[in-house]
N, C-alpha and C. Protein backbone atom coordinates (compact mmCIF):
# COMPACT_ATOMS: atom_id res chain seq x y z
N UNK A 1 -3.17 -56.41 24.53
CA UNK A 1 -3.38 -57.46 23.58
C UNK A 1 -4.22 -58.60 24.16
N UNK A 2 -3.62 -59.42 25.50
CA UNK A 2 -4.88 -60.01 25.70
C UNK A 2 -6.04 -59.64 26.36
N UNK A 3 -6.55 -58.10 26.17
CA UNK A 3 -7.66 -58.19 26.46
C UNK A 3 -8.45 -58.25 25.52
N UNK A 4 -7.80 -58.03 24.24
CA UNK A 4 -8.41 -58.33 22.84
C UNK A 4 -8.63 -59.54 22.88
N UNK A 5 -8.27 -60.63 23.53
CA UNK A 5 -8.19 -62.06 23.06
C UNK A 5 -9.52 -62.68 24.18
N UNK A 6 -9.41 -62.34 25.09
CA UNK A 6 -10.33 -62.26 26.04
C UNK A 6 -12.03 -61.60 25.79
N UNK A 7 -12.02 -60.64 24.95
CA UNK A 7 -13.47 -59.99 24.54
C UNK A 7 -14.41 -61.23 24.04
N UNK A 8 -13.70 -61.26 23.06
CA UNK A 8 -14.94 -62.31 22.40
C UNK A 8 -15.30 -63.64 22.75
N UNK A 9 -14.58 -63.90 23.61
CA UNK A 9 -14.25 -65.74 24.71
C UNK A 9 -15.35 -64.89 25.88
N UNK A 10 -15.75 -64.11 26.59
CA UNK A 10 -16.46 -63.48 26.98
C UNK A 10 -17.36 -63.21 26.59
N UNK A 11 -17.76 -62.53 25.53
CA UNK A 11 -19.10 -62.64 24.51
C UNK A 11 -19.47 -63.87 24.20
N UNK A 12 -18.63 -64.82 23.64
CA UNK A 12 -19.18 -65.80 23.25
C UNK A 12 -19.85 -66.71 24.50
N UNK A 13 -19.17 -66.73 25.58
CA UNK A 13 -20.09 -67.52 26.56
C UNK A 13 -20.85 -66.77 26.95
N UNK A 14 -21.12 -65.61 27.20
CA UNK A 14 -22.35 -64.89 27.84
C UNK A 14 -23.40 -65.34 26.80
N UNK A 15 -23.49 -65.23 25.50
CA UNK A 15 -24.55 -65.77 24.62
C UNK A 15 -24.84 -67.23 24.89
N UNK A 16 -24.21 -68.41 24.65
CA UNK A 16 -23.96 -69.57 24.95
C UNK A 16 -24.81 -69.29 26.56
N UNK A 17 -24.30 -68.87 27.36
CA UNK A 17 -25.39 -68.80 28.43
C UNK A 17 -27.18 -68.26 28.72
N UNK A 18 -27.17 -67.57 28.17
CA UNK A 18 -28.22 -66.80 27.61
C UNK A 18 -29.28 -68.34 26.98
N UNK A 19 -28.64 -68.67 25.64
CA UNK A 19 -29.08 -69.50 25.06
C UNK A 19 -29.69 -70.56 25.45
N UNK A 20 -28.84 -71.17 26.81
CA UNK A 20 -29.00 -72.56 27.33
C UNK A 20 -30.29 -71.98 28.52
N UNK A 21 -30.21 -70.78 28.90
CA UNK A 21 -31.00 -70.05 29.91
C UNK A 21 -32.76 -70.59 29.41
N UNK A 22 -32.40 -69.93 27.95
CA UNK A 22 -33.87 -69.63 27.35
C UNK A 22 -34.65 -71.27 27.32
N UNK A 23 -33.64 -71.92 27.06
CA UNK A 23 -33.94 -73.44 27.17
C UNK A 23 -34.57 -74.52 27.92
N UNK A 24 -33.98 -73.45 29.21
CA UNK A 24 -34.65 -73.89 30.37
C UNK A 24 -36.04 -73.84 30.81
N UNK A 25 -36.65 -72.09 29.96
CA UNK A 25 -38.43 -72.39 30.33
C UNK A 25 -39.22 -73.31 28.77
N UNK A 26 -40.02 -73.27 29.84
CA UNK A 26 -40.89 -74.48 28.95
C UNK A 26 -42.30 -74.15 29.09
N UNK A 27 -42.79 -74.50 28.22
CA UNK A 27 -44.62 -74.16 28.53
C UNK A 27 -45.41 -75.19 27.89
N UNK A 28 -46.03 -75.74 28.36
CA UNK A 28 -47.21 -77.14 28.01
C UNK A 28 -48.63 -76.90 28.25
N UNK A 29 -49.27 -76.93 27.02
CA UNK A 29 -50.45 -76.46 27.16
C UNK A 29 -51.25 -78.39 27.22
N UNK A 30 -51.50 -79.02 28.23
CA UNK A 30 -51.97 -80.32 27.91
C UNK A 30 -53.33 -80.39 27.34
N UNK A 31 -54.35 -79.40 28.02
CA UNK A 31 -55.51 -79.31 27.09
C UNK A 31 -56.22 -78.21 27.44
N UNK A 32 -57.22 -77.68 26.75
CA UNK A 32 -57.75 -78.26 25.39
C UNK A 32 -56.41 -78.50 24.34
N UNK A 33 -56.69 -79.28 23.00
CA UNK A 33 -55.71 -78.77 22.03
C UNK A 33 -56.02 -77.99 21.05
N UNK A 34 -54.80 -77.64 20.71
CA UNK A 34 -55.03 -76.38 19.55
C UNK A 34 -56.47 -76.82 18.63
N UNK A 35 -57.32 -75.85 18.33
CA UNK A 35 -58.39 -75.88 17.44
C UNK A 35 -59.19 -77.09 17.65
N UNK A 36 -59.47 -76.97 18.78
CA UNK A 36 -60.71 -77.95 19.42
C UNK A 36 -61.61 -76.91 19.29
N UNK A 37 -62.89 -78.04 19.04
CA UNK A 37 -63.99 -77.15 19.52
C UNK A 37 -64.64 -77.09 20.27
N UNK A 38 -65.37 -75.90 21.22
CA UNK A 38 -65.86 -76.30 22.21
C UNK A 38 -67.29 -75.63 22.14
N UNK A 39 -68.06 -75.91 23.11
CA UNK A 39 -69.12 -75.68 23.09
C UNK A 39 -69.82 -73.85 24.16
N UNK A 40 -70.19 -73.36 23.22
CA UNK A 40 -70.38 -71.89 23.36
C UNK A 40 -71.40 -71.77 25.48
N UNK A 41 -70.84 -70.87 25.76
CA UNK A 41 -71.71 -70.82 26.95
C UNK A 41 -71.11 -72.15 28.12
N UNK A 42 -70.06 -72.87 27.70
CA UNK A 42 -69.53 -74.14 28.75
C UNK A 42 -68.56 -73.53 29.66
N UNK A 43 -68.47 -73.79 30.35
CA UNK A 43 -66.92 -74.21 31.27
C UNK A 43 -65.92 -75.25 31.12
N UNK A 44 -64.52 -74.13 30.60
CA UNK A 44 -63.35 -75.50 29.97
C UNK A 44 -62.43 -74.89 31.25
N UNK A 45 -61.39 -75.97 30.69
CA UNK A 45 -59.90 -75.60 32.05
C UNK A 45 -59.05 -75.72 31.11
N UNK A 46 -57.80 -74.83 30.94
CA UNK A 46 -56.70 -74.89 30.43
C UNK A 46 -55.95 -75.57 31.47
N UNK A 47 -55.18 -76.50 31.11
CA UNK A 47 -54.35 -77.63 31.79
C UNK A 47 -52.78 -77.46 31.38
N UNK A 48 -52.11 -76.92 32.12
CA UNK A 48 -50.71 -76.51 31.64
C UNK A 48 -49.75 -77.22 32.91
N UNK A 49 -48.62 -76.95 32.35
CA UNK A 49 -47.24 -77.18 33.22
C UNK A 49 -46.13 -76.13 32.66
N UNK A 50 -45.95 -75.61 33.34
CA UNK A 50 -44.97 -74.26 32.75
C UNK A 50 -43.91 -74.18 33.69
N UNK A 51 -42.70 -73.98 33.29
CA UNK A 51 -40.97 -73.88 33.86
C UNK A 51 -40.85 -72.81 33.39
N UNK A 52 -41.03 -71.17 34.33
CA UNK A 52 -40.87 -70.15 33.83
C UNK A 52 -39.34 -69.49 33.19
N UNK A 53 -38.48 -70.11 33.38
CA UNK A 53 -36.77 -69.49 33.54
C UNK A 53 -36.41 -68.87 33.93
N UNK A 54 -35.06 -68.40 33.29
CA UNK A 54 -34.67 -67.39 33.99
C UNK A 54 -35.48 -66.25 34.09
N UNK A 55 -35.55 -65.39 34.88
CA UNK A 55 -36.47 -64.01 34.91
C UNK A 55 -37.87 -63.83 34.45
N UNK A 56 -38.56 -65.01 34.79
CA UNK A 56 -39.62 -65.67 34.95
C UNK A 56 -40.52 -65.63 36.24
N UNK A 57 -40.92 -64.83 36.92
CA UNK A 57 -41.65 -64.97 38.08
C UNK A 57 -43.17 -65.86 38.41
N UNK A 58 -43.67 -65.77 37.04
CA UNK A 58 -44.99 -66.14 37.20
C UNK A 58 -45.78 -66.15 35.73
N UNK A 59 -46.82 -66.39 35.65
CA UNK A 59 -47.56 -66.67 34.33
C UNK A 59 -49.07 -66.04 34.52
N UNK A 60 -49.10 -65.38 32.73
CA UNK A 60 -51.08 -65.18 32.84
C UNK A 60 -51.27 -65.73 31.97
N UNK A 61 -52.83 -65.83 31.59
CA UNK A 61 -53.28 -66.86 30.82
C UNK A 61 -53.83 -65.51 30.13
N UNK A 62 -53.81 -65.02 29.00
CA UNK A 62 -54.59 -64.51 28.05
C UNK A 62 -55.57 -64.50 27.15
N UNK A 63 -57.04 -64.35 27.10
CA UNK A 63 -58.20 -64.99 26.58
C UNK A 63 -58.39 -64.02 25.74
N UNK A 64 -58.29 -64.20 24.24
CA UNK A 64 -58.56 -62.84 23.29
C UNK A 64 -58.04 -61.68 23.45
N UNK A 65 -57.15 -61.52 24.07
CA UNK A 65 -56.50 -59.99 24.42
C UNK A 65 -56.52 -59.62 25.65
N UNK A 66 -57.49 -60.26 26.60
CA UNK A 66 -57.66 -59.94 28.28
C UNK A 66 -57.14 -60.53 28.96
N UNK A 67 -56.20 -60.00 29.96
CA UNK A 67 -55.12 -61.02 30.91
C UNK A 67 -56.00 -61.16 32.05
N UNK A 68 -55.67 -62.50 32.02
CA UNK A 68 -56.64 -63.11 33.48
C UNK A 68 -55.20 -62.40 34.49
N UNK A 69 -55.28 -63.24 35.71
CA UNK A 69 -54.98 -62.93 36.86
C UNK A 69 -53.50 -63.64 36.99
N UNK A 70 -52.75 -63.56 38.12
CA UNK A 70 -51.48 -63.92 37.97
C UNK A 70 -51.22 -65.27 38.75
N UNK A 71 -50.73 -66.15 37.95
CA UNK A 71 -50.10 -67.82 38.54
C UNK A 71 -49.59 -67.99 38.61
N UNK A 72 -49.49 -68.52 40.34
CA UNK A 72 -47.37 -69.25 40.25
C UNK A 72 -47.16 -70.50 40.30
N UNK A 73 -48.15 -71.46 39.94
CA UNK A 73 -48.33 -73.00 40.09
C UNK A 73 -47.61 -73.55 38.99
N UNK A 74 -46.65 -74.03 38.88
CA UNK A 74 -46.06 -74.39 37.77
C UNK A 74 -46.96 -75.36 37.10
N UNK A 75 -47.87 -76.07 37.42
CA UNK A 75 -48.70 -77.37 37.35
C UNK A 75 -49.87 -77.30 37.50
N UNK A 76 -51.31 -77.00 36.79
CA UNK A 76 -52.52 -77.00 37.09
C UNK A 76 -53.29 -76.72 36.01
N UNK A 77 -54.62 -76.20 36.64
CA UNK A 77 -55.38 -76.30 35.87
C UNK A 77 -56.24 -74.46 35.54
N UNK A 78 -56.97 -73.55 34.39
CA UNK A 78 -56.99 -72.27 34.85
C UNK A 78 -58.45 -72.63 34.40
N UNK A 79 -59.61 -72.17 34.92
CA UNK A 79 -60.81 -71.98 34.36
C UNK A 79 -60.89 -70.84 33.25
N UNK A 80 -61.02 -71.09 32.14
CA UNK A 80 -61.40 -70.40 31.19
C UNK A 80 -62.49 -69.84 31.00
N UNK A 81 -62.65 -68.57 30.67
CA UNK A 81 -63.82 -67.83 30.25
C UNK A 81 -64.83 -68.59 30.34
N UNK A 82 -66.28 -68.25 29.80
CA UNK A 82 -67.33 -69.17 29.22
C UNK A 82 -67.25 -67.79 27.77
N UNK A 83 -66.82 -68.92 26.89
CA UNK A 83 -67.53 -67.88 25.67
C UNK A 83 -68.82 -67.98 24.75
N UNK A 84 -68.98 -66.52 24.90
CA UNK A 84 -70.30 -65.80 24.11
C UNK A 84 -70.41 -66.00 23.11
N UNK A 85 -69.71 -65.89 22.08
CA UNK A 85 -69.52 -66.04 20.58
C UNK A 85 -68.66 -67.00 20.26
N UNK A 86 -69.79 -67.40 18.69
CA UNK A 86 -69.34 -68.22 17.95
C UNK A 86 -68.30 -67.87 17.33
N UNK A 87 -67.42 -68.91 17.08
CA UNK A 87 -65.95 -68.56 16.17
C UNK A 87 -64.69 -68.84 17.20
N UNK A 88 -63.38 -68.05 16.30
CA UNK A 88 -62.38 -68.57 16.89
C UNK A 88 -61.74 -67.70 18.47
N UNK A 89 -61.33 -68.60 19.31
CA UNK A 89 -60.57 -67.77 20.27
C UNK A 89 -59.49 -67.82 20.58
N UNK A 90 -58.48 -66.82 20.90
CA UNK A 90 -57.02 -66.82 21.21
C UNK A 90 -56.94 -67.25 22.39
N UNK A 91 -56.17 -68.19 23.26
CA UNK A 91 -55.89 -68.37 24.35
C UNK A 91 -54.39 -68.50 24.47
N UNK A 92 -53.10 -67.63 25.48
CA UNK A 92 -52.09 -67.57 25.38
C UNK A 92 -51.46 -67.51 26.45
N UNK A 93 -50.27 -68.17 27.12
CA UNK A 93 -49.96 -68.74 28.45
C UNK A 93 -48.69 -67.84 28.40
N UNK A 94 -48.51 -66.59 28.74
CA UNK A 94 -46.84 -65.86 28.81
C UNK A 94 -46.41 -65.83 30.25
N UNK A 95 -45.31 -66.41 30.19
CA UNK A 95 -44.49 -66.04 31.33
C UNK A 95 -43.75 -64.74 31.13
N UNK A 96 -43.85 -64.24 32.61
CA UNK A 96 -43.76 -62.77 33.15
C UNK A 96 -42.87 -62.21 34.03
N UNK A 97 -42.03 -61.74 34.57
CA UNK A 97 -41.09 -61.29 36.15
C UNK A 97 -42.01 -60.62 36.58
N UNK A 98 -41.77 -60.20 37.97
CA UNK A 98 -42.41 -59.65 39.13
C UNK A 98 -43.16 -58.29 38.14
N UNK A 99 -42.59 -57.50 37.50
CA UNK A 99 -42.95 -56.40 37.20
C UNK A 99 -44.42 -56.22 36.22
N UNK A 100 -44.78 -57.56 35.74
CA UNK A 100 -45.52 -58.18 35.12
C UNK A 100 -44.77 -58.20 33.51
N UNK A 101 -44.21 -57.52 32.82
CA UNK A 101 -43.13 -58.07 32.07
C UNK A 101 -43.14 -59.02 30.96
N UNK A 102 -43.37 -59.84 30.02
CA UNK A 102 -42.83 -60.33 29.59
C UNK A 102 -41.36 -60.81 29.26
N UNK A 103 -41.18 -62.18 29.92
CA UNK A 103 -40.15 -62.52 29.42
C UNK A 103 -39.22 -63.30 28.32
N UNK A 104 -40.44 -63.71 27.22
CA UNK A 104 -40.25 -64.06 25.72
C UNK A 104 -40.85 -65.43 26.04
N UNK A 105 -41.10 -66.24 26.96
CA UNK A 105 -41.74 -67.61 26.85
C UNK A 105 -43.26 -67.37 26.83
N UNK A 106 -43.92 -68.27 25.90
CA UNK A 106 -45.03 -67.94 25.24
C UNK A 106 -45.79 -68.88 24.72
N UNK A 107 -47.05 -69.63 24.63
CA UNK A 107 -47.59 -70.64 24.08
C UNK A 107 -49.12 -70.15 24.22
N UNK A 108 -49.44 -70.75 23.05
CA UNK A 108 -51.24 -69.98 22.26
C UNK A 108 -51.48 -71.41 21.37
N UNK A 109 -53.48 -71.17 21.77
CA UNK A 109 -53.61 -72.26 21.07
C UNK A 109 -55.20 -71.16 20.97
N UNK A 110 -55.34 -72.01 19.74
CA UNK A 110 -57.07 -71.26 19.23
C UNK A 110 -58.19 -72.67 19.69
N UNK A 111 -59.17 -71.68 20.44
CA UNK A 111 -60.44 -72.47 20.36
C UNK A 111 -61.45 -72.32 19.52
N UNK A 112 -62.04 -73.33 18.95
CA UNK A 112 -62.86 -72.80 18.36
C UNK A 112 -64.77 -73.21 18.87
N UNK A 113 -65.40 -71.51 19.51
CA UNK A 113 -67.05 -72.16 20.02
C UNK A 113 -67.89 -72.37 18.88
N UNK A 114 -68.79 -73.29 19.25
CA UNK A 114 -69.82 -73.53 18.82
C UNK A 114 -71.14 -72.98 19.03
C-alpha cells in the first residue's frame, strides 16, 4: 500500500524537476534582430549568450539548414555567412550534448538580404 502512495510523490517530483531543469537553459540572440535587414555580400556576427542546461554540451549556429561548427563559449560573437541571395534567411542557435544531439533549447531569427 505505501508503495502506491509513494509512486506518484515520485512522479510528480521527477517532472517538477525536469521542468525547473528546462528552465535553466536560456538562449539570447543580442543581434542582429529578428527581420533586420542586411546587406547582401556583407559580413554580420550573430551576438549571443546561451546557458546550455541540463544535457547541453555545446551549441551550433544554423544558417538556412547548414550547421556551422561547434561552440562552447557561452558568450560571444559567430561570423555569419556572407549571403548570396536576396530574400529571407533562417538563422538558428540549438543547443546540443556531446553526441551532437539536440537537446530542445532553440532560438531563430530571420534575416532579411538586400
Amino acid at each position: 500500500m505505501k508503495v502506491a502512495r509513494i509512486l506518484p510523490l515520485v512522479a510528480a517530483f521527477s517532472l517538477q524537476a525536469a521542468v525547473a531543469s528546462a528552465e535553466n537553459a536560456r538562449i539570447n540572440i543580442v543581434s542582429p534582430a529578428d527581420n533586420e535587414r542586411v546587406e547582401r555580400g556583407e559580413e554580420y556576427q550573430l551576438v549571443y549568450e546561451v546557458t546550455p542546461g541540463p544535457g547541453g554540451d555545446h551549441f551550433h549556429v544554423w544558417v538556412d539548414g547548414q550547421r556551422g561548427p561547434g561552440i562552447h563559449d557561452a558568450k560571444g560573437a559567430y561570423t555569419l555567412p556572407k549571403f548570396s541571395t536576396v530574400g529571407e534567411h533562417d538563422d538558428t542557435i540549438k543547443v546540443v550534448d556531446k553526441g551532437h544531439i539536440p537537446t530542445g533549447p532553440q532560438k531563430s531569427i530571420k534575416l532579411n538580404a538586400q
